[in-house]
N, C-alpha and C. Protein backbone atom coordinates (compact mmCIF):
# COMPACT_ATOMS: atom_id res chain seq x y z
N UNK A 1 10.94 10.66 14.34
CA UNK A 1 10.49 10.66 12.96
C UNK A 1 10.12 9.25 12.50
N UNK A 2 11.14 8.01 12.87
CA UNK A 2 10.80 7.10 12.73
C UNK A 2 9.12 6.29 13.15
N UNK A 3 8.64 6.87 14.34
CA UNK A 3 7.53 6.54 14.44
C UNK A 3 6.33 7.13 13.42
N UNK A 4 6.25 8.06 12.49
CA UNK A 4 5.45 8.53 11.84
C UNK A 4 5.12 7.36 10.27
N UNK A 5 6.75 6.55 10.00
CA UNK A 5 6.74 5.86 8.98
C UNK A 5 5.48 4.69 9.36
N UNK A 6 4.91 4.18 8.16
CA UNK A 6 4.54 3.14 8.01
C UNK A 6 5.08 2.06 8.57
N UNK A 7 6.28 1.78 7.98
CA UNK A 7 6.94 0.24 8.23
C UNK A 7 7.91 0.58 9.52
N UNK A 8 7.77 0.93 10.10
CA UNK A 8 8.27 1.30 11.47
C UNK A 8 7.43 0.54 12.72
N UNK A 9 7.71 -0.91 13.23
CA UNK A 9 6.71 -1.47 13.90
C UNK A 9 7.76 -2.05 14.81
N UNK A 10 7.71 -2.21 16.32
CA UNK A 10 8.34 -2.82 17.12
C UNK A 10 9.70 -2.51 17.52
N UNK A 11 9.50 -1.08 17.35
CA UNK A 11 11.28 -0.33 17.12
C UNK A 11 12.26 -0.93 16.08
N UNK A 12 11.22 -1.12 14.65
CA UNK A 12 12.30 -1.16 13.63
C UNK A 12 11.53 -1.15 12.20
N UNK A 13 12.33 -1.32 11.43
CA UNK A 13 11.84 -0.90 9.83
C UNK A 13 11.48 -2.68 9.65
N UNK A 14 10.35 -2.46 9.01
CA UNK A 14 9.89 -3.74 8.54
C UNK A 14 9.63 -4.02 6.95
N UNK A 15 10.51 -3.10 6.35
CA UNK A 15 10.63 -2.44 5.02
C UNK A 15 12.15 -2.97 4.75
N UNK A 16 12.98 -2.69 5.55
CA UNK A 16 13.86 -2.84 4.88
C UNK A 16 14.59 -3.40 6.37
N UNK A 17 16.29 -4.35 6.10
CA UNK A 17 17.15 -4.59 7.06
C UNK A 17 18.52 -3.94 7.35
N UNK A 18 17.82 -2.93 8.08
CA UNK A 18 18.63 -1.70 8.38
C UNK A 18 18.76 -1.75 10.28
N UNK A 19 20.01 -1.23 10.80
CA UNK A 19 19.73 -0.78 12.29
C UNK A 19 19.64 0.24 12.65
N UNK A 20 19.32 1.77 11.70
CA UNK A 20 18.86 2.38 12.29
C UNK A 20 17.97 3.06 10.99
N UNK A 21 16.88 3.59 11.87
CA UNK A 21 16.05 4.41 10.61
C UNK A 21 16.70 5.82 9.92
N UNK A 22 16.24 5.54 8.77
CA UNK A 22 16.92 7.13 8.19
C UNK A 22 16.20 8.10 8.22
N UNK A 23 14.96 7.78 8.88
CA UNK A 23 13.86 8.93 8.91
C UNK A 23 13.34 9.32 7.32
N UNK A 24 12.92 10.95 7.09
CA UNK A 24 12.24 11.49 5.90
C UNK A 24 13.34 11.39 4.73
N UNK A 25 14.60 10.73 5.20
CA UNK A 25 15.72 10.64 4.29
C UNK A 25 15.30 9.29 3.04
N UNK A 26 15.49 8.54 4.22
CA UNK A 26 14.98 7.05 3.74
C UNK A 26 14.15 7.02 2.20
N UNK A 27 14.30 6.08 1.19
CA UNK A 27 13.51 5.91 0.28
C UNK A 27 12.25 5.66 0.25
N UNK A 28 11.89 4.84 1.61
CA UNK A 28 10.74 3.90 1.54
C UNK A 28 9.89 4.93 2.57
N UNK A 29 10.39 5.71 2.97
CA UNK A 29 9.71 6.94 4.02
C UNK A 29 8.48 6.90 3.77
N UNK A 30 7.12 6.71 4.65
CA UNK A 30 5.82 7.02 4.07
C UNK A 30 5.04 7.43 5.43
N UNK A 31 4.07 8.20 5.87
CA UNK A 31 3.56 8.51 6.78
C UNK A 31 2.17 7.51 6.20
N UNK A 32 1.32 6.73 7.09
CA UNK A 32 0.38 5.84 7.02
C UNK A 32 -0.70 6.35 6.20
N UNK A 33 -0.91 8.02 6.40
CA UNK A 33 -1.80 8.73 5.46
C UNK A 33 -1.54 8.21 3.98
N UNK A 34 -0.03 8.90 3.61
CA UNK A 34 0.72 8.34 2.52
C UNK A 34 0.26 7.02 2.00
N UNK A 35 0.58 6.17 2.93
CA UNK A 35 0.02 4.64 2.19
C UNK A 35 -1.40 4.44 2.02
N UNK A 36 -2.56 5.12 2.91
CA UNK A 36 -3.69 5.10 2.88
C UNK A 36 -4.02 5.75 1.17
N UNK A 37 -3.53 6.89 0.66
CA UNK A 37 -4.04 7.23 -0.60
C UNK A 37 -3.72 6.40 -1.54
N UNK A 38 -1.79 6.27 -1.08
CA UNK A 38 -1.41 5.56 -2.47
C UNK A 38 -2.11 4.24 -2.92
N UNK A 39 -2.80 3.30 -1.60
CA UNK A 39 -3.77 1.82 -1.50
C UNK A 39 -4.91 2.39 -2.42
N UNK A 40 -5.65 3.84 -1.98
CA UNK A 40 -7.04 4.31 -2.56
C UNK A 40 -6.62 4.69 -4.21
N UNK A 41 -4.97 4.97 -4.56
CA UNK A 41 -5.38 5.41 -5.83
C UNK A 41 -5.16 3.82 -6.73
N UNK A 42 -4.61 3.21 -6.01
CA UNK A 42 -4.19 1.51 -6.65
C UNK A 42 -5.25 0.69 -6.72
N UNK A 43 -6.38 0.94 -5.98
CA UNK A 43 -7.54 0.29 -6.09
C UNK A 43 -8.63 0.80 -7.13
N UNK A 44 -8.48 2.06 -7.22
CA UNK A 44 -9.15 3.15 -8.64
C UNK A 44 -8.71 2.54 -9.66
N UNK A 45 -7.43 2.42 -9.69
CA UNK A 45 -6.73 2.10 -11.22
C UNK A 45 -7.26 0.41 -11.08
N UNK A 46 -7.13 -0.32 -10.59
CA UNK A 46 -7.30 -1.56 -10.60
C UNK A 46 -9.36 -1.52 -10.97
N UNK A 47 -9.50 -0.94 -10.38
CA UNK A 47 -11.34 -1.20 -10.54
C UNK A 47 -11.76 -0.52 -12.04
N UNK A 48 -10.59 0.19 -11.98
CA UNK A 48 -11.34 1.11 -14.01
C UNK A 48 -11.00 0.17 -15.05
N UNK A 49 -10.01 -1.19 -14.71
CA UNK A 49 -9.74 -2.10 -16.07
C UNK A 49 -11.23 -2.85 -16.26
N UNK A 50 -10.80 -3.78 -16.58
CA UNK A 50 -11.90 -4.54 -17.46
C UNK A 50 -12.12 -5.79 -16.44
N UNK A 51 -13.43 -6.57 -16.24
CA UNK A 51 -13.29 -7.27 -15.18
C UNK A 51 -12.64 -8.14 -15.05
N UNK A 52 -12.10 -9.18 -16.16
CA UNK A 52 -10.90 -10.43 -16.36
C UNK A 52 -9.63 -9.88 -15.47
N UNK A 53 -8.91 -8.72 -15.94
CA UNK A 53 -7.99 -8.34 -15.33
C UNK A 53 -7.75 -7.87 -14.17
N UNK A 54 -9.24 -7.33 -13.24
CA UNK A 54 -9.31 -6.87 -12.45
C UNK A 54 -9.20 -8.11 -11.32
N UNK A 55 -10.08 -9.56 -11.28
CA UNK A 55 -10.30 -10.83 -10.76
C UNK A 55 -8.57 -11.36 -11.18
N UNK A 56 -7.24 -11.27 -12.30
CA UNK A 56 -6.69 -11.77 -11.90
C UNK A 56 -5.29 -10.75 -11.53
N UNK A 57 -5.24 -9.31 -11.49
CA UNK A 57 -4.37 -8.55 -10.52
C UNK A 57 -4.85 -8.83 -8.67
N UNK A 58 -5.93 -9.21 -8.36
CA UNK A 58 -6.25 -9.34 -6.98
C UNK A 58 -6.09 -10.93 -6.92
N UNK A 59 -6.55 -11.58 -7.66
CA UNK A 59 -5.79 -12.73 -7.45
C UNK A 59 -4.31 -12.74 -7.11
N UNK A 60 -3.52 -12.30 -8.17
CA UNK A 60 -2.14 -12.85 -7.40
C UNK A 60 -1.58 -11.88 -6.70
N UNK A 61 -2.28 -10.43 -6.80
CA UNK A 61 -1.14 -9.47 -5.87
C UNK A 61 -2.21 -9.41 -4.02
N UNK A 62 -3.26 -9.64 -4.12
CA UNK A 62 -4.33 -9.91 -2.93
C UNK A 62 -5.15 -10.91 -2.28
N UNK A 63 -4.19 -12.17 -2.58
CA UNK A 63 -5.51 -12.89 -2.09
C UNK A 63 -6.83 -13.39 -3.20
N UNK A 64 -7.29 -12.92 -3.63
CA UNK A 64 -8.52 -13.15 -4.47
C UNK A 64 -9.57 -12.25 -3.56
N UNK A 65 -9.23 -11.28 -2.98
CA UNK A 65 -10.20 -10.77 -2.05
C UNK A 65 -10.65 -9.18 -2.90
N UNK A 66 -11.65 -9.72 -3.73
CA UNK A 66 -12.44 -8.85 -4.90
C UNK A 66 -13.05 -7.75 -3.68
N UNK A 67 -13.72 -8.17 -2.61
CA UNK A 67 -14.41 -7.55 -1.44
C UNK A 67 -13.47 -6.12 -1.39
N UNK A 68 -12.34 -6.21 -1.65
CA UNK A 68 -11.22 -4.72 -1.16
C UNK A 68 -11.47 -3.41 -2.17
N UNK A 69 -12.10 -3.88 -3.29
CA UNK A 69 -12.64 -3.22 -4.51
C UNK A 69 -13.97 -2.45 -4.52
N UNK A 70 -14.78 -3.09 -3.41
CA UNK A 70 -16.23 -2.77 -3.50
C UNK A 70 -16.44 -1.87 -3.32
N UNK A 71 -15.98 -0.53 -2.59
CA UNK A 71 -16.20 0.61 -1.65
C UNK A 71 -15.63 1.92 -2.76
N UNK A 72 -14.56 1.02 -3.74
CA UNK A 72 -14.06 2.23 -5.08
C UNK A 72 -14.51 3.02 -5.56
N UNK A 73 -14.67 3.76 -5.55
CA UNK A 73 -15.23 4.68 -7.02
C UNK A 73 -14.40 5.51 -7.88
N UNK A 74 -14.16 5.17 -8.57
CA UNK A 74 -14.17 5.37 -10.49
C UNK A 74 -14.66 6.80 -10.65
N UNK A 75 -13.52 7.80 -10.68
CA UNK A 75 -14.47 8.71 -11.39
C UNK A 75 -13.68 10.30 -12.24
C-alpha cells in the first residue's frame, strides 16, 4: 500500500519521520493521482485571483515560476 502513496520514495515516507508506513490509515495518505488534482485545483484557485496576488502567492509558495499557471483554465 505504501508504494501507491505519494511521499513514499526510497522505502520510506518523505512526509513524515515515521519507521513504518501506516498505509490508507495514515493522514498524509495520497495516491499521486490525488496530488495531481489537488496541484490542478490549487492552481485554478490561484489563477482566478487578481494578478498582484497571483505574482506574489507563486512568489513565495513557488519559486516565482508564473510559467506553472499558464496551461490553467478558469472556468
Amino acid at each position: 500500500m505504501e508504494k501507491e502513496c505519494f511521499a513514499y520514495k526510497n522505502g520510506r515516507c518523505k512526509a513524515l519521520k515515521v519507521k513504518k508506513c501506516e498505509g490508507t490509515s495514515c493522514g498524509f495518505f495520497k495516491t499521486k493521482a490525488q496530488i495531481l488534482e489537488d496541484q490542478e485545483r490549487v492552481f485554478k484557485r490561484i489563477k482566478s485571483l487578481d494578478p498582484a496576488t497571483q505574482r506574489n502567492i507563486m512568489e513565495i509558495y513557488y519559486g516565482g515560476k508564473m510559467g506553472l499557471l499558464d496551461d490553467v483554465e478558469v472556468g
